[in-house]
N, C-alpha and C. Protein backbone atom coordinates (compact mmCIF):
# COMPACT_ATOMS: atom_id res chain seq x y z
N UNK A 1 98.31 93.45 114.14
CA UNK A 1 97.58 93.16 115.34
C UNK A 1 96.90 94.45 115.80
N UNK A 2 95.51 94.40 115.96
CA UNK A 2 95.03 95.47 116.79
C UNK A 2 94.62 95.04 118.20
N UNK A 3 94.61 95.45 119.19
CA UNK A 3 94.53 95.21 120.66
C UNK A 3 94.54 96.44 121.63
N UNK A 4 93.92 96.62 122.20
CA UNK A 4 93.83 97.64 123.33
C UNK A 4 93.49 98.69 122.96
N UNK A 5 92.32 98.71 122.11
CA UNK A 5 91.73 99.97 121.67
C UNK A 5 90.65 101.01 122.65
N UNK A 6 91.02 101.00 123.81
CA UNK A 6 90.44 101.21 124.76
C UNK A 6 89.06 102.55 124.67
N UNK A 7 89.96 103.25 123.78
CA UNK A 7 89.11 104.47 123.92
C UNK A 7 87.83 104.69 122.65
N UNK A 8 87.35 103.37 121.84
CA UNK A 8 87.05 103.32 120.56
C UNK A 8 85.37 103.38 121.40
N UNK A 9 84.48 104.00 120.36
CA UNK A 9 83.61 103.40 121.27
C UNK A 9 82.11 103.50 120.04
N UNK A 10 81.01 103.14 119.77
CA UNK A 10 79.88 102.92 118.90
C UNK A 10 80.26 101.48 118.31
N UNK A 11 79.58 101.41 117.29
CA UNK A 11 79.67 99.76 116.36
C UNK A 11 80.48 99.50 115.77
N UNK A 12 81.09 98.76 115.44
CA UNK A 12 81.84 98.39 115.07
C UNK A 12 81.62 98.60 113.36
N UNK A 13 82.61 99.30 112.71
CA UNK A 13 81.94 99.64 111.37
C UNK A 13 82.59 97.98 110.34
N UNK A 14 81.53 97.60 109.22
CA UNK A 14 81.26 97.12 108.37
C UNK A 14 82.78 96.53 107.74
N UNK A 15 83.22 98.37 107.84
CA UNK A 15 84.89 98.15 106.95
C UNK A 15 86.19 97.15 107.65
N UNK A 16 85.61 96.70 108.94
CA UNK A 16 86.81 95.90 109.27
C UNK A 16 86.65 94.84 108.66
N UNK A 17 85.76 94.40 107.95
CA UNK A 17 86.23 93.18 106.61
C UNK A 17 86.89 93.35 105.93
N UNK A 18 87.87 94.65 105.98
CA UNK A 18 89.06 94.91 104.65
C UNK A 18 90.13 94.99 105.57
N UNK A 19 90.56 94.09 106.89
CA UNK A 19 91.59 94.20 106.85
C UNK A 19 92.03 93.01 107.03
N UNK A 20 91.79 92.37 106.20
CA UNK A 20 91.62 90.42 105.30
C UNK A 20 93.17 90.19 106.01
N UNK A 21 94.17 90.96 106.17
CA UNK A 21 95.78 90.27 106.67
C UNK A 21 95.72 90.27 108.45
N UNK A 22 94.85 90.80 108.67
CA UNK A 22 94.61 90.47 110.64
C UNK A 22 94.90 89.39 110.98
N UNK A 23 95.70 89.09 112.11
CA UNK A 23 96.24 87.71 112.74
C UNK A 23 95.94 87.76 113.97
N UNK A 24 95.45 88.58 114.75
CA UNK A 24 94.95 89.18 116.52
C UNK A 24 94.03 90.27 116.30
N UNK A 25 92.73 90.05 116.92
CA UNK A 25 91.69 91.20 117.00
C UNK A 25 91.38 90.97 118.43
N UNK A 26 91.73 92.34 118.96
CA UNK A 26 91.11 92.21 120.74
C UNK A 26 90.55 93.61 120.90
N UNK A 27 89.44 92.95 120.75
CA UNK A 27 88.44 94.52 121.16
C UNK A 27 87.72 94.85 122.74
N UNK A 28 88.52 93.91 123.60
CA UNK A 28 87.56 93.87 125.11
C UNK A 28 88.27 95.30 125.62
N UNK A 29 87.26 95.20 126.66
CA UNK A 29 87.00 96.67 127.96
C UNK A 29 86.93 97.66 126.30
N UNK A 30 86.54 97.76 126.05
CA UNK A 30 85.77 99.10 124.96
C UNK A 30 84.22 99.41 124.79
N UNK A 31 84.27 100.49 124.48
CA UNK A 31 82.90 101.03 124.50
C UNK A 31 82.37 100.66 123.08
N UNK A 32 82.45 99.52 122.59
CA UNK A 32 81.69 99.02 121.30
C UNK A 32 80.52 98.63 121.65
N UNK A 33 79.60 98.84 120.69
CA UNK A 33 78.37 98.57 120.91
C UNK A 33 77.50 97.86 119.85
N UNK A 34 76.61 97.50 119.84
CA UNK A 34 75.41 96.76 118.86
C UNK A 34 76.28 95.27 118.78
N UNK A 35 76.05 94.59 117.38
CA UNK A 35 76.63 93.42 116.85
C UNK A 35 77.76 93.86 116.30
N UNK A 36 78.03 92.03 116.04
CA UNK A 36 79.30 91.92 115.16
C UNK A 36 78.77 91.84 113.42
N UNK A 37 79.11 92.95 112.90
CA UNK A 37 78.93 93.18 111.76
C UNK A 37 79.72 91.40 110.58
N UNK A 38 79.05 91.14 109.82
CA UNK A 38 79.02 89.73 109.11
C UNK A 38 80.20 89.67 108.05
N UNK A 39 80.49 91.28 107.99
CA UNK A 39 81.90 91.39 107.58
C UNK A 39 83.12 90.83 108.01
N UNK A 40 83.12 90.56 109.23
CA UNK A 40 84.27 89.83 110.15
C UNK A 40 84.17 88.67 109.77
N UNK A 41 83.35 87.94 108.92
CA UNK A 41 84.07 86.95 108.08
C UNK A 41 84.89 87.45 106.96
N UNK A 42 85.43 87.86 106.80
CA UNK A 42 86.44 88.24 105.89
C UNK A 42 87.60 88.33 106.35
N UNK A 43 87.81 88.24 107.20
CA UNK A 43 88.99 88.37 108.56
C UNK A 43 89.63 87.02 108.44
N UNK A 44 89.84 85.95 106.98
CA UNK A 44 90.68 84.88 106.86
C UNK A 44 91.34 84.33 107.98
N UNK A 45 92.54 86.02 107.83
CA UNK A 45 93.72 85.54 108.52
C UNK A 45 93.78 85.21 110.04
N UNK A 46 92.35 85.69 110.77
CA UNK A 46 92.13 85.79 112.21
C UNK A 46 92.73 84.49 112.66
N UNK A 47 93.57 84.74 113.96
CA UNK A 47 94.14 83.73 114.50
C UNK A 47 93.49 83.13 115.93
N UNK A 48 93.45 84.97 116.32
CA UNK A 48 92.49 85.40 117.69
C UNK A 48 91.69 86.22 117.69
N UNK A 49 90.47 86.16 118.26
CA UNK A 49 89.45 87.04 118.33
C UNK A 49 89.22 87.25 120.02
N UNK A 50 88.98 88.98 120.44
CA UNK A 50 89.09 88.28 122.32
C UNK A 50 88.37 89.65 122.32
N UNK A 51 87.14 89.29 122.43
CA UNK A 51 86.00 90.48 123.47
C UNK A 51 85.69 90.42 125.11
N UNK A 52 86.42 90.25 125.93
CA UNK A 52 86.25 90.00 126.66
C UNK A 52 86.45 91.30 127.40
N UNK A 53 85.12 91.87 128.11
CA UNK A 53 85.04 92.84 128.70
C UNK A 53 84.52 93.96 127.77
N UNK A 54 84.36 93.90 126.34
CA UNK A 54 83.03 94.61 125.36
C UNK A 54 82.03 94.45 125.69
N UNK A 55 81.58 95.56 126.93
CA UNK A 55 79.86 94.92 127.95
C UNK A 55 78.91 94.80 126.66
N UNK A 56 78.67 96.17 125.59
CA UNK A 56 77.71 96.39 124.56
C UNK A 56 77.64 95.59 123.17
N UNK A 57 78.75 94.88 123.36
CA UNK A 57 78.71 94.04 121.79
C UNK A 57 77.14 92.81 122.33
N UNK A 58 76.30 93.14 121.44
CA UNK A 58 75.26 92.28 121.73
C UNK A 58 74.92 90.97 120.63
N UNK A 59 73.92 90.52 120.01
CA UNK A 59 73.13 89.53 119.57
C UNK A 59 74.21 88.35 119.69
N UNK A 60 73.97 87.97 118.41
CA UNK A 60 74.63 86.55 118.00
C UNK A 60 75.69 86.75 116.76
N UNK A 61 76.78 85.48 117.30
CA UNK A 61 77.98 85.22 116.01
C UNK A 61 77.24 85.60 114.64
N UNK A 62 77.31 85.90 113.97
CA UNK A 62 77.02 85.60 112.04
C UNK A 62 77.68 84.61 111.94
N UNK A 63 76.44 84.21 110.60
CA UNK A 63 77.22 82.50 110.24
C UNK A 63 78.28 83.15 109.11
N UNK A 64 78.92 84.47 109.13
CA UNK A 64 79.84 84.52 108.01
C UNK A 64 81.37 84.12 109.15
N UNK A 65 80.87 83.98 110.22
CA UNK A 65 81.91 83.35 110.96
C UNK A 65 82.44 81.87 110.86
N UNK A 66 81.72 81.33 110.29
CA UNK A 66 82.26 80.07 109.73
C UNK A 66 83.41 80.21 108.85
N UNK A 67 83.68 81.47 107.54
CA UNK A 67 84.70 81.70 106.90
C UNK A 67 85.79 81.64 107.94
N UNK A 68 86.07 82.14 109.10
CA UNK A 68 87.19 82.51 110.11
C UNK A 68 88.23 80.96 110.26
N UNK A 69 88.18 80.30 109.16
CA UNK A 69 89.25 79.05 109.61
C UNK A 69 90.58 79.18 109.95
N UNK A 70 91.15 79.96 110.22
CA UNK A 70 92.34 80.18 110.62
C UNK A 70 92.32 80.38 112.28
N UNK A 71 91.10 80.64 112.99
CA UNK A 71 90.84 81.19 114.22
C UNK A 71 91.60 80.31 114.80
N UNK A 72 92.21 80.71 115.77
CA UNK A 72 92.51 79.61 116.87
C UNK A 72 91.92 79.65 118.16
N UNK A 73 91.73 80.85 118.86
CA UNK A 73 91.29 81.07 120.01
C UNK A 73 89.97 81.77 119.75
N UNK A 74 88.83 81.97 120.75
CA UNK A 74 87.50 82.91 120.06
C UNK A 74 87.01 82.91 121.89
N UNK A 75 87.31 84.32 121.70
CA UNK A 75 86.80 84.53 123.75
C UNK A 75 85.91 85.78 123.71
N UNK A 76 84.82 85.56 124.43
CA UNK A 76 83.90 86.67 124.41
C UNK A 76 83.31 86.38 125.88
N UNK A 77 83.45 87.28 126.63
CA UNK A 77 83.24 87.28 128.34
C UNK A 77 82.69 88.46 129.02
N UNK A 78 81.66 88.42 129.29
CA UNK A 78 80.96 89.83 130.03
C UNK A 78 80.37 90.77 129.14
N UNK A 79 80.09 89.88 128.02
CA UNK A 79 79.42 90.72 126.89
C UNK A 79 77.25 90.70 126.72
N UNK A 80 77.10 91.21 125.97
CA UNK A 80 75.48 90.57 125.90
C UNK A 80 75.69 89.81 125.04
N UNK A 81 75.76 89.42 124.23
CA UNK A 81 76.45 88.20 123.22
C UNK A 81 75.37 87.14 124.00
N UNK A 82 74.38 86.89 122.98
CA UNK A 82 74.07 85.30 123.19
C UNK A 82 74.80 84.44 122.85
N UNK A 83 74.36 82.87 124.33
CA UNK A 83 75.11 82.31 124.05
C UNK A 83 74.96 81.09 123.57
N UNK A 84 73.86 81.23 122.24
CA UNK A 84 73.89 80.92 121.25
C UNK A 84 74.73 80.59 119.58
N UNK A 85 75.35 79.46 120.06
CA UNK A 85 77.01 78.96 119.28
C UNK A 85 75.94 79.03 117.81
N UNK A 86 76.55 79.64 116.76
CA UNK A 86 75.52 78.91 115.63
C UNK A 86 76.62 78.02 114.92
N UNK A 87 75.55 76.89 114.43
CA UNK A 87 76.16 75.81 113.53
C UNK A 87 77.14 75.43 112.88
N UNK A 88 77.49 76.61 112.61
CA UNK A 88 78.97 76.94 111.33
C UNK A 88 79.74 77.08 112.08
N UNK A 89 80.06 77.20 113.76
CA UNK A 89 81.04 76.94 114.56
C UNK A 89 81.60 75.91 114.24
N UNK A 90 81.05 75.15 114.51
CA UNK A 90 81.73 73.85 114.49
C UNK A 90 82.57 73.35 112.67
N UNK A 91 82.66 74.58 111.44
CA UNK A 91 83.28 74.31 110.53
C UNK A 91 84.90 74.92 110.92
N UNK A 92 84.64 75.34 112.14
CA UNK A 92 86.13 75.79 112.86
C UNK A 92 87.12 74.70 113.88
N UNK A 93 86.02 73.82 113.96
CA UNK A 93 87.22 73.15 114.72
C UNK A 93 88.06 72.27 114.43
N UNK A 94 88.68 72.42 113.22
CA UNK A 94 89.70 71.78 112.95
C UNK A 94 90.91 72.62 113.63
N UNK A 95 90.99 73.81 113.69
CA UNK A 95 92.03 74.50 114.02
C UNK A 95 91.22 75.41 115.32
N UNK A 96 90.20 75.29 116.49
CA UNK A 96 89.64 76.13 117.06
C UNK A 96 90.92 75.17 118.40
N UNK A 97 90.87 75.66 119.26
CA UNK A 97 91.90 75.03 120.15
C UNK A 97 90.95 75.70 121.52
N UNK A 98 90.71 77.25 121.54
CA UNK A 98 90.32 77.88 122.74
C UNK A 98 89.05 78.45 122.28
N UNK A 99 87.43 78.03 123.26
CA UNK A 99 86.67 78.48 122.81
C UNK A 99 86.43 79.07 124.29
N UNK A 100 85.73 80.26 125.15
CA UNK A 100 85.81 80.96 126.11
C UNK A 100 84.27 81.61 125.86
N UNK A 101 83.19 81.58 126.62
CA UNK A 101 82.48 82.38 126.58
C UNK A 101 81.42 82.32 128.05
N UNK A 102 81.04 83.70 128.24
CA UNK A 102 80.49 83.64 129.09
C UNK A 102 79.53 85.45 128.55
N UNK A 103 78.64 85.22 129.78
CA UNK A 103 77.90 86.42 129.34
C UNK A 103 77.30 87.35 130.67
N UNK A 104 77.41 88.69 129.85
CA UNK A 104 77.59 89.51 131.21
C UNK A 104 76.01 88.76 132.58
N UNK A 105 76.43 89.63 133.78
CA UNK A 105 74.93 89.37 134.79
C UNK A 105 74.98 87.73 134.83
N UNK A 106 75.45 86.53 134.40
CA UNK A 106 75.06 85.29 134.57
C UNK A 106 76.62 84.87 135.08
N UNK A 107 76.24 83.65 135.61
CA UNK A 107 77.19 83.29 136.88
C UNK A 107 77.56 81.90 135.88
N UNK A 108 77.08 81.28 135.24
CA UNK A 108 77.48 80.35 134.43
C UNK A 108 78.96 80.77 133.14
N UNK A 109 79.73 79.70 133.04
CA UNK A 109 80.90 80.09 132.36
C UNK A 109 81.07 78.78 131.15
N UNK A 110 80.97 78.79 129.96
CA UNK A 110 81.47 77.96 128.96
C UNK A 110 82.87 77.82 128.47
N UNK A 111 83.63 76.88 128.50
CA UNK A 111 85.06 77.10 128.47
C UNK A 111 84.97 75.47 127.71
N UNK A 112 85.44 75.27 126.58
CA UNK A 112 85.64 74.13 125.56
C UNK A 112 86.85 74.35 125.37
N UNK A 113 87.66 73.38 125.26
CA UNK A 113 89.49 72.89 124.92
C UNK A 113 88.88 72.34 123.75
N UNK A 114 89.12 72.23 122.48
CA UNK A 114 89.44 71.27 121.44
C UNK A 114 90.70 70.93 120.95
C-alpha cells in the first residue's frame, strides 16, 4: 500500500506501472502534477485508487484504465481532472462499487454507488 505521500511532488513517473502487486494507491493533498501516466494500467492488482485533494493532477483517465479490473473504489476530488468518464470505465463495473468525483473551483459533485 502506498498512501500519504505528502511531500512527493512533479508527475507522476511512467515507472509506477511496475508495481503490478499494488492493492491501495492514495496520492491526494500532494504536489503531483500533469496527468495520469497510461502506465497505471498495469496496476492489475489496484483495489483503490484515491486522489482526492491532488489540486495538479490534470486531463483525462487513459483508456489503459480499463485494464484496472480489480478496482473497487476510484475517487478523484478537487483535482483538474476532467470530468470526462471515458468509455472503458464502464469495463470496470463489474467489481467498481465506489465511483467519487468532483473537480476543483466547481460546486457540482458526482458520486455513483454500483
Amino acid at each position: 500500500m502506498l498512501h500519504r505521500l505528502t511531500g512527493i511532488r512533479g508527475p507522476i513517473p511512467p515507472e509506477i506501472g511496475n508495481l503490478s502487486n499494488l492493492k491501495d494507491l492514495e496520492l491526494g493533498d500532494t504536489r503531483l502534477s500533469g496527468q495520469l501516466p497510461s502506465a497505471i494500467g498495469n496496476l492489475t492488482s489496484l483495489t483503490s485508487l484515491i486522489l482526492d485533494g491532488a489540486e495538479n493532477i490534470s486531463g483525462t483517465l487513459p483508456t489503459e484504465f480499463a485494464m484496472m479490473t480489480s478496482l473497487r473504489t476510484l475517487r478523484f476530488q478537487d483535482t483538474l481532472m476532467k470530468q470526462t468518464l471515458i468509455p472503458e470505465l464502464g469495463q470496470l463495473a463489474p467489481n467498481l462499487h465506489s465511483l467519487v468525483v468532483t473537480q476543483k473551483d466547481s460546486l457540482s459533485t458526482r458520486r455513483i454507488q454500483m
